[in-house]
N, C-alpha and C. Protein backbone atom coordinates (compact mmCIF):
# COMPACT_ATOMS: atom_id res chain seq x y z
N UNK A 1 5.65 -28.81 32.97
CA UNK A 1 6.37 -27.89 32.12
C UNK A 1 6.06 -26.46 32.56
N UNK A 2 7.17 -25.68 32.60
CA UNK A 2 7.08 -23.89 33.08
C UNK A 2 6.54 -23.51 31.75
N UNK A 3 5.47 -22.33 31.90
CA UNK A 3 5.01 -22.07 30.90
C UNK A 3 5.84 -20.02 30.62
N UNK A 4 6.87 -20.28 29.91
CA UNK A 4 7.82 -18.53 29.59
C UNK A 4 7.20 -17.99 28.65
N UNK A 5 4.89 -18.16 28.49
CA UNK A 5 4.65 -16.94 27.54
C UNK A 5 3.83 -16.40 28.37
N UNK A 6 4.01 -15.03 28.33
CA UNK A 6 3.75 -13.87 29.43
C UNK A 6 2.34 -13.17 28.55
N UNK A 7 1.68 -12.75 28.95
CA UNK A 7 1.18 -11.27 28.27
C UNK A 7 1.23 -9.52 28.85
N UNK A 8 1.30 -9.04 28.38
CA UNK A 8 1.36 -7.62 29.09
C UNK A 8 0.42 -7.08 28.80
N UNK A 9 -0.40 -6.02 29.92
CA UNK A 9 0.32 -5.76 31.33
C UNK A 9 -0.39 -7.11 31.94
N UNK A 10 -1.16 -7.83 31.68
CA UNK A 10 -1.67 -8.71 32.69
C UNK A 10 -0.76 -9.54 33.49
N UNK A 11 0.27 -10.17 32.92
CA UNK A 11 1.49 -11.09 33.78
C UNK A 11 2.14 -10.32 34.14
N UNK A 12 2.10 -8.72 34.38
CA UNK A 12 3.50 -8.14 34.66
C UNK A 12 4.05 -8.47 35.95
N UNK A 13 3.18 -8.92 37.20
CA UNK A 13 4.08 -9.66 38.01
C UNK A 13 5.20 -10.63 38.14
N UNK A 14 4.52 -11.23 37.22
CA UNK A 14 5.02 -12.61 37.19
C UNK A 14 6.01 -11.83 36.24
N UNK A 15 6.35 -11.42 35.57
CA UNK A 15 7.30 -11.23 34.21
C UNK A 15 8.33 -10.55 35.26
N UNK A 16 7.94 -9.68 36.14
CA UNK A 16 9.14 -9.10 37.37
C UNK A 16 9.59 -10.26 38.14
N UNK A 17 8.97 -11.19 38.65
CA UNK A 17 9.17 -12.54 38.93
C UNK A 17 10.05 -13.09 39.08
N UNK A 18 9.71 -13.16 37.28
CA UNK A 18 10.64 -14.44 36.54
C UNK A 18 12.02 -13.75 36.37
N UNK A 19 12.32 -12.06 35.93
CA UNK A 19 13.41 -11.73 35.58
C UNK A 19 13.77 -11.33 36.89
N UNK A 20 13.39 -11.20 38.16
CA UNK A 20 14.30 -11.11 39.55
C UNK A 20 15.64 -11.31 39.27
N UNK A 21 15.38 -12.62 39.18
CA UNK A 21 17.17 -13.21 39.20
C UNK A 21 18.30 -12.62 38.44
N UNK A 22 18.12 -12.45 37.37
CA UNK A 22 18.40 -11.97 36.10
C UNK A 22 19.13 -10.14 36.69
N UNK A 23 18.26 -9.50 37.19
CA UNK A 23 18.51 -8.14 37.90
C UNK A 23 19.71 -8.33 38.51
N UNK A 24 19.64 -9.57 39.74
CA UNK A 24 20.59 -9.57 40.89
C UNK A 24 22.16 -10.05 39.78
N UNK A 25 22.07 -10.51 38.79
CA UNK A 25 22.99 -10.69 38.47
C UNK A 25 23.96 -9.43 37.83
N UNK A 26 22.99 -8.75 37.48
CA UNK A 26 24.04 -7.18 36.67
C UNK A 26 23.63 -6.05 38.22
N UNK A 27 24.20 -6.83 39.33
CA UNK A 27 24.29 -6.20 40.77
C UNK A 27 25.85 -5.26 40.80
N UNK A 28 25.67 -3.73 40.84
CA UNK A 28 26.76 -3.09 40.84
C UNK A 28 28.38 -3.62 42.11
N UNK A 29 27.59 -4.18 43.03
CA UNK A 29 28.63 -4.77 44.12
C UNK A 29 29.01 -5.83 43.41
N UNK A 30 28.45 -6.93 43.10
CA UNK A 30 28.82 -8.04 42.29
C UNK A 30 29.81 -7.79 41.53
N UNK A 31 29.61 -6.88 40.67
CA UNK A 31 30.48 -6.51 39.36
C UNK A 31 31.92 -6.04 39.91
N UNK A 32 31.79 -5.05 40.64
CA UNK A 32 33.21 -4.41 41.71
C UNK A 32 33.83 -5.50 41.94
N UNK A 33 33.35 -6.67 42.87
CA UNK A 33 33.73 -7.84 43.32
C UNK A 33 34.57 -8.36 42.73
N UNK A 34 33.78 -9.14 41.05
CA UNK A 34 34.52 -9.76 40.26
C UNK A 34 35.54 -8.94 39.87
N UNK A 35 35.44 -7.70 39.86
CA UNK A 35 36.67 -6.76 38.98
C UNK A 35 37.93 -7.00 39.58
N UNK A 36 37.55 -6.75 41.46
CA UNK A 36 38.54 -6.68 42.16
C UNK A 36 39.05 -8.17 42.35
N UNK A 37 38.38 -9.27 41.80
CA UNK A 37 39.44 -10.39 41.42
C UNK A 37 40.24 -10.42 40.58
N UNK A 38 39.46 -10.00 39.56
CA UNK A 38 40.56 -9.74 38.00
C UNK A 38 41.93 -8.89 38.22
N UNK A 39 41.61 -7.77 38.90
CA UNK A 39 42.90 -6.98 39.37
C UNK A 39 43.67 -7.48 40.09
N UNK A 40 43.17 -9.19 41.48
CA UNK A 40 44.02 -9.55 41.88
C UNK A 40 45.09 -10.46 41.38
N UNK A 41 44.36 -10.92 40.28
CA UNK A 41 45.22 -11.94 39.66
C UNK A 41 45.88 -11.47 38.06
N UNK A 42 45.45 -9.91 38.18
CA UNK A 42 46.51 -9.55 36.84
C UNK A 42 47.42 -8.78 37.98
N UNK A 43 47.27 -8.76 39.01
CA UNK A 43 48.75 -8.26 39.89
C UNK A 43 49.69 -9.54 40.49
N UNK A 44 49.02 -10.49 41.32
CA UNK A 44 49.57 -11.63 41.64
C UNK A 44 49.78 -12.70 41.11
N UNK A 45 48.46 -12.99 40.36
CA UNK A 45 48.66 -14.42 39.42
C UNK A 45 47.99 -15.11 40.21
N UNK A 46 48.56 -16.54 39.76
CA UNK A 46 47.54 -17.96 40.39
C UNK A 46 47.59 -17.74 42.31
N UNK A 47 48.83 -17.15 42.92
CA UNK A 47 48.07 -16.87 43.89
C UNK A 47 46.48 -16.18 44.87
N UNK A 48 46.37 -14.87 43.63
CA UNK A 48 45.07 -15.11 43.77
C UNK A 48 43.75 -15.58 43.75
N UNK A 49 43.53 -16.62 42.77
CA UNK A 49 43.25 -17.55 42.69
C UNK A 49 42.91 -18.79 44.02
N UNK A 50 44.32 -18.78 43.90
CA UNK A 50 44.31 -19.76 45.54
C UNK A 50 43.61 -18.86 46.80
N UNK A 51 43.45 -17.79 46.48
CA UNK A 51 43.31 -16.73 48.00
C UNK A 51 41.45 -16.62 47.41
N UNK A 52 41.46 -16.81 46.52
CA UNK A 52 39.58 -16.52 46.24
C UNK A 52 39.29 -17.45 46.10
N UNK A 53 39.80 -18.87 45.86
CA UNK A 53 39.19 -20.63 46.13
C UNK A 53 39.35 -20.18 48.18
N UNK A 54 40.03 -20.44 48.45
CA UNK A 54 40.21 -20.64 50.16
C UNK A 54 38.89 -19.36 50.55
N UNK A 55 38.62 -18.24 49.97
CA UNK A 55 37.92 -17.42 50.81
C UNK A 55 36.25 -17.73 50.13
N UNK A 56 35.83 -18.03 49.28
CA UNK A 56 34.80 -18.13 48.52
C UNK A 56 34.46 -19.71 48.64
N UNK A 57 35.18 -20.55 48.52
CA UNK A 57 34.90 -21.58 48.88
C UNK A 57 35.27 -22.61 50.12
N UNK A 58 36.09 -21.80 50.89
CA UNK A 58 36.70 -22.95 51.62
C UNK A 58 37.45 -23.61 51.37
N UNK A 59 37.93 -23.38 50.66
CA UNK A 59 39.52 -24.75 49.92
C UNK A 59 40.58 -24.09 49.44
N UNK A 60 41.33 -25.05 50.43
CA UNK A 60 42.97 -24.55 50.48
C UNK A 60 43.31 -25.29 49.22
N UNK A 61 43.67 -25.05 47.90
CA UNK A 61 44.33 -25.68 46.90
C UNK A 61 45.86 -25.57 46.58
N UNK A 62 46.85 -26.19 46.43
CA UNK A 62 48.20 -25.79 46.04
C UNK A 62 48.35 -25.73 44.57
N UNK A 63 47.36 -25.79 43.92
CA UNK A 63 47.78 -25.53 42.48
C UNK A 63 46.36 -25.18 42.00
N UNK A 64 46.58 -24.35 40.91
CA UNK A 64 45.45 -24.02 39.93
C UNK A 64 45.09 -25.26 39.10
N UNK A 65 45.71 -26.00 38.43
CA UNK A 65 46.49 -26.85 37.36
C UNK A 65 45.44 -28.03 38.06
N UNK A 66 44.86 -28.25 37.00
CA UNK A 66 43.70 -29.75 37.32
C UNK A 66 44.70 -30.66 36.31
N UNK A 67 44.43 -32.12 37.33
CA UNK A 67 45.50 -32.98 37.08
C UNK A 67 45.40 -33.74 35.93
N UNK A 68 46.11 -33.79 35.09
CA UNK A 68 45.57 -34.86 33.44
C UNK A 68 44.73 -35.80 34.01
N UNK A 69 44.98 -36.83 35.20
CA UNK A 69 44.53 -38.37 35.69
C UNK A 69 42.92 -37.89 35.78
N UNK A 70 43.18 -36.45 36.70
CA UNK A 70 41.31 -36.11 37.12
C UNK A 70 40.38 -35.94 36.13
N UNK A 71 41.25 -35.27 34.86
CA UNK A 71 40.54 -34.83 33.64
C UNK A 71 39.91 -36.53 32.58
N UNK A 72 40.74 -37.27 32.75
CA UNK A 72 40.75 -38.20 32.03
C UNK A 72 38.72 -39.30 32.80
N UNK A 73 39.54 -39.41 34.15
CA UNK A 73 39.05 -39.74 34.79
C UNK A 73 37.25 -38.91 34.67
N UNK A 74 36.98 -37.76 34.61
CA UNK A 74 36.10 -36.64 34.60
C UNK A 74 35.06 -37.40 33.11
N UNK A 75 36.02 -37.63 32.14
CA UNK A 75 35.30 -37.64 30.89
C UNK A 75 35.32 -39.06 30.97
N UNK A 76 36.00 -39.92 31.54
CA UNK A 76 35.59 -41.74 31.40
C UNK A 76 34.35 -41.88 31.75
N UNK A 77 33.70 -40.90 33.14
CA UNK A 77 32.65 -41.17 34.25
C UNK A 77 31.60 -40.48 33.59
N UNK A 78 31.90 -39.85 32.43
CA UNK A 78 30.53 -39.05 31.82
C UNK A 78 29.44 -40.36 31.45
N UNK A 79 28.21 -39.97 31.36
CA UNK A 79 26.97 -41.14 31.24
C UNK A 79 26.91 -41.11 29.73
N UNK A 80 26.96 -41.72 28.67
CA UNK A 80 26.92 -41.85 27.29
C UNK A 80 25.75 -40.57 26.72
N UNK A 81 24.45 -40.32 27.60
CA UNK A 81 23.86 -39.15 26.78
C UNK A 81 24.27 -37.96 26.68
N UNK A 82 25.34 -37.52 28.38
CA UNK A 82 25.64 -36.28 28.66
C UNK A 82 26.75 -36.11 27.23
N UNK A 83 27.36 -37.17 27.54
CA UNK A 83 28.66 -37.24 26.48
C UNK A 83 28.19 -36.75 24.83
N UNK A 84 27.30 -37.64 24.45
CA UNK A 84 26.32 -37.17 23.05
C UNK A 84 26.31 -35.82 23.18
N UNK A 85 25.47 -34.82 24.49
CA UNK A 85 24.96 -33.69 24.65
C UNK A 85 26.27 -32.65 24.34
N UNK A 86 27.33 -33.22 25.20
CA UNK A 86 28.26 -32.71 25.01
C UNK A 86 29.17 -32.04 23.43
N UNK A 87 29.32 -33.49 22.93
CA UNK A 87 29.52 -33.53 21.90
C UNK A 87 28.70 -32.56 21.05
N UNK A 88 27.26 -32.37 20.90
CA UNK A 88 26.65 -31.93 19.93
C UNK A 88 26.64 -30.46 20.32
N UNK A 89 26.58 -30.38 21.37
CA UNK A 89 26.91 -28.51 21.90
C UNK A 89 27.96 -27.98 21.14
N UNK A 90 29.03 -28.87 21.27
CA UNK A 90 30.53 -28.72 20.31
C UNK A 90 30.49 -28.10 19.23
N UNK A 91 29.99 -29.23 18.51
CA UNK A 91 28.98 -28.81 17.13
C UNK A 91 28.76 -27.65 16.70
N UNK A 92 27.64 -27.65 17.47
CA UNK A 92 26.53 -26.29 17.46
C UNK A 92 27.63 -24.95 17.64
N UNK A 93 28.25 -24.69 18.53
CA UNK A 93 29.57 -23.93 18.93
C UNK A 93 30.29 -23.67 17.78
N UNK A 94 30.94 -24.78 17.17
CA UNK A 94 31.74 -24.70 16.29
C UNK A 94 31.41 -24.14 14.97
N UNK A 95 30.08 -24.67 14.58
CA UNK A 95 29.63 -24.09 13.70
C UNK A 95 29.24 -22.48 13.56
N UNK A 96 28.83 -22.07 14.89
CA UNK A 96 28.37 -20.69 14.49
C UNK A 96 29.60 -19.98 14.75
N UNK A 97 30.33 -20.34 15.54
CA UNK A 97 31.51 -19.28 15.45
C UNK A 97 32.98 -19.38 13.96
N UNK A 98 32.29 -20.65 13.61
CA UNK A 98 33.13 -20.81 11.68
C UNK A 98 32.02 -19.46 11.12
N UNK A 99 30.73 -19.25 10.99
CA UNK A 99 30.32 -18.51 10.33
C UNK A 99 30.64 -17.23 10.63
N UNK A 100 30.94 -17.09 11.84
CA UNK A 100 31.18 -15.68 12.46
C UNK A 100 32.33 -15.38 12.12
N UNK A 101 33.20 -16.16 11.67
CA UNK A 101 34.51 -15.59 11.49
C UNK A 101 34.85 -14.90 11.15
N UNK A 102 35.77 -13.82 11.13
CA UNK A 102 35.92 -12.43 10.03
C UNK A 102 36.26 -12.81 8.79
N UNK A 103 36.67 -12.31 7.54
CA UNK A 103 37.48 -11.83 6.61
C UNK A 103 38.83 -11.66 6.73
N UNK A 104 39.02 -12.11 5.58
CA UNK A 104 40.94 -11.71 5.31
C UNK A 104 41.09 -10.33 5.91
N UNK A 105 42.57 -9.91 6.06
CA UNK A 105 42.70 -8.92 6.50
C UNK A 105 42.43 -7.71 5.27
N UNK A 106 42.13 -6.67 5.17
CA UNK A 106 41.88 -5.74 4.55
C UNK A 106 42.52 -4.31 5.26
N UNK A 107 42.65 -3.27 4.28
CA UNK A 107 43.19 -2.10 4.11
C UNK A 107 42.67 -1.58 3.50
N UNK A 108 42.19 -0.39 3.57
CA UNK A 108 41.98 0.66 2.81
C UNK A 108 42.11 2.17 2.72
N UNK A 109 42.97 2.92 1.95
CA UNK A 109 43.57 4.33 2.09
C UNK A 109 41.67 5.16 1.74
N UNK A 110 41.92 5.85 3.11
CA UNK A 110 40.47 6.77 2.99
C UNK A 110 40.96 7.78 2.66
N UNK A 111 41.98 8.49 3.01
CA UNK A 111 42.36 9.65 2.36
C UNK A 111 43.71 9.59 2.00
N UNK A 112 44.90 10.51 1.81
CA UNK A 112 46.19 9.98 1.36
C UNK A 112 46.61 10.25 2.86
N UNK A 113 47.64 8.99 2.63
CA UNK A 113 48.39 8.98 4.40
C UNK A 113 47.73 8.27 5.29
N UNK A 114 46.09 8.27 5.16
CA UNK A 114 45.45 7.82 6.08
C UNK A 114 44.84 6.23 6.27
N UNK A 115 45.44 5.46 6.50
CA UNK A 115 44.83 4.08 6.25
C UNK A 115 44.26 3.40 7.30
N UNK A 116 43.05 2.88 6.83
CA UNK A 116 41.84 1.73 7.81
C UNK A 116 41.85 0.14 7.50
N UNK A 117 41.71 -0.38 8.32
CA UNK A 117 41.92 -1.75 8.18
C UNK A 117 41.90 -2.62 9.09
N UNK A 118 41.64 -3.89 9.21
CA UNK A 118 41.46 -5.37 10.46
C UNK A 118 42.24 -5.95 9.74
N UNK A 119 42.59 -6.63 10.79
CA UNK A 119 43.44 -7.98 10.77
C UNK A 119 43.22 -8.55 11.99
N UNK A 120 42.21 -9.74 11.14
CA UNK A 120 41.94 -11.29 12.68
C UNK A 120 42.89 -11.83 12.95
N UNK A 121 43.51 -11.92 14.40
CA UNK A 121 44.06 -12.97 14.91
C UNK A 121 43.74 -13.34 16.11
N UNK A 122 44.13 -14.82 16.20
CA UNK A 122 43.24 -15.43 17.19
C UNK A 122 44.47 -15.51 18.22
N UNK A 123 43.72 -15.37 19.52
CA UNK A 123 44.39 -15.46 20.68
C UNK A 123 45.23 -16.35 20.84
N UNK A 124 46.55 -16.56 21.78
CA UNK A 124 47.33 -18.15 21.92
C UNK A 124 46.38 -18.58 22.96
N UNK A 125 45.67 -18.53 23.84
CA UNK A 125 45.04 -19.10 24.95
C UNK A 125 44.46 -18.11 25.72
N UNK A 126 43.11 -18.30 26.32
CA UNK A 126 42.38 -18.03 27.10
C UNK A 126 41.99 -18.61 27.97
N UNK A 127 41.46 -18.26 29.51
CA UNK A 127 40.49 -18.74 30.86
C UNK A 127 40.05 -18.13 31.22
N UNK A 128 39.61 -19.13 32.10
CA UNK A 128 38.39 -18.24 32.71
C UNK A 128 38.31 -19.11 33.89
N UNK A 129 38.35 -18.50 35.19
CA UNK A 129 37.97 -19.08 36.74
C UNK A 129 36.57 -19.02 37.01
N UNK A 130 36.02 -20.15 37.88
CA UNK A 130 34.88 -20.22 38.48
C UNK A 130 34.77 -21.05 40.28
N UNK A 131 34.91 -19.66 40.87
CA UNK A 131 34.75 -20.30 41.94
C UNK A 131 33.68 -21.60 42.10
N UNK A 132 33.92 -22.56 42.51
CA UNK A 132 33.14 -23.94 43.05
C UNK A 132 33.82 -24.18 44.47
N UNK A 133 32.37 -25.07 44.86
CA UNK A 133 33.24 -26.04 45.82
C UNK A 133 33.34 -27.27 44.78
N UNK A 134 34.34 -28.17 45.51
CA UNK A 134 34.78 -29.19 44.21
C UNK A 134 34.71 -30.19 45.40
N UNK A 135 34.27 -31.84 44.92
CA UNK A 135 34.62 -32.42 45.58
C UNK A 135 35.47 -33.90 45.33
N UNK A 136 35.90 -34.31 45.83
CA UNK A 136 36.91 -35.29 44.76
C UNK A 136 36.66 -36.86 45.27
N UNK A 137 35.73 -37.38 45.07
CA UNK A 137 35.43 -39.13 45.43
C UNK A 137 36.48 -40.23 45.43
């Protein structure tokens, strides 16, 4: 077992260490990188996509669109604990973001003429890409 209790200053090596990784990830080039994907695919669409799978991973794909058969297939081959794990992450997910939920919508006149107010609505759909290599058995 990794032991993640530190003391300071005595572990401060190790505490630079351990958060290395952590640094390289909020990397100013990194960030540009990903941006300049986002810009390619709110200009082109799923072609970019296809152009950052082929350059990042090596794979020529003709579609974004994962196939119902693969998906089906994906969750038959799960091992019964991952599946449990799965499941209970769900859970856990579901539940804290029911608590998080906002409030009815509200209004309120702060001065005359001047009105403040939210109104939640939830998105029609969201994604999110992750370059992989993928491999298909």
């Amino acid at each position: 077992m990794t032991d993640f209790q530190f003391k300071w200053p005595e572990d401060e090596e190790q505490i630079k260490k351990r958060l290395l990784p952590r640094r390289k990830l909020l990397d100013r080039t990194l960030i540009a990188d990903v941006s300049a994907i986002f810009q390619e695919v709110e200009s082109v669409g799923d072609r970019a996509i296809r152009e950052a799978t082929k350059r990042f991973d090596g794979i020529e794909i003709a579609s974004v669109n994962v196939p119902e058969e693969y998906l089906e297939q994906s969750v038959t081959n799960l091992s019964p604990g991952f599946k449990k794990a799965i499941e209970k992450a769900i859970a856990n997910i579901a539940e804290v973001n029911e608590a998080l939920m906002p409030g009815q919508e509200w209004r309120k006149e702060v001065r005359p003429g001047t009105l403040i107010g939210e109104k939640p609505t939830p998105m029609d759909s969201v994604g999110i890409y992750v370059p992989a290599r993928m491999e298909v058995v």
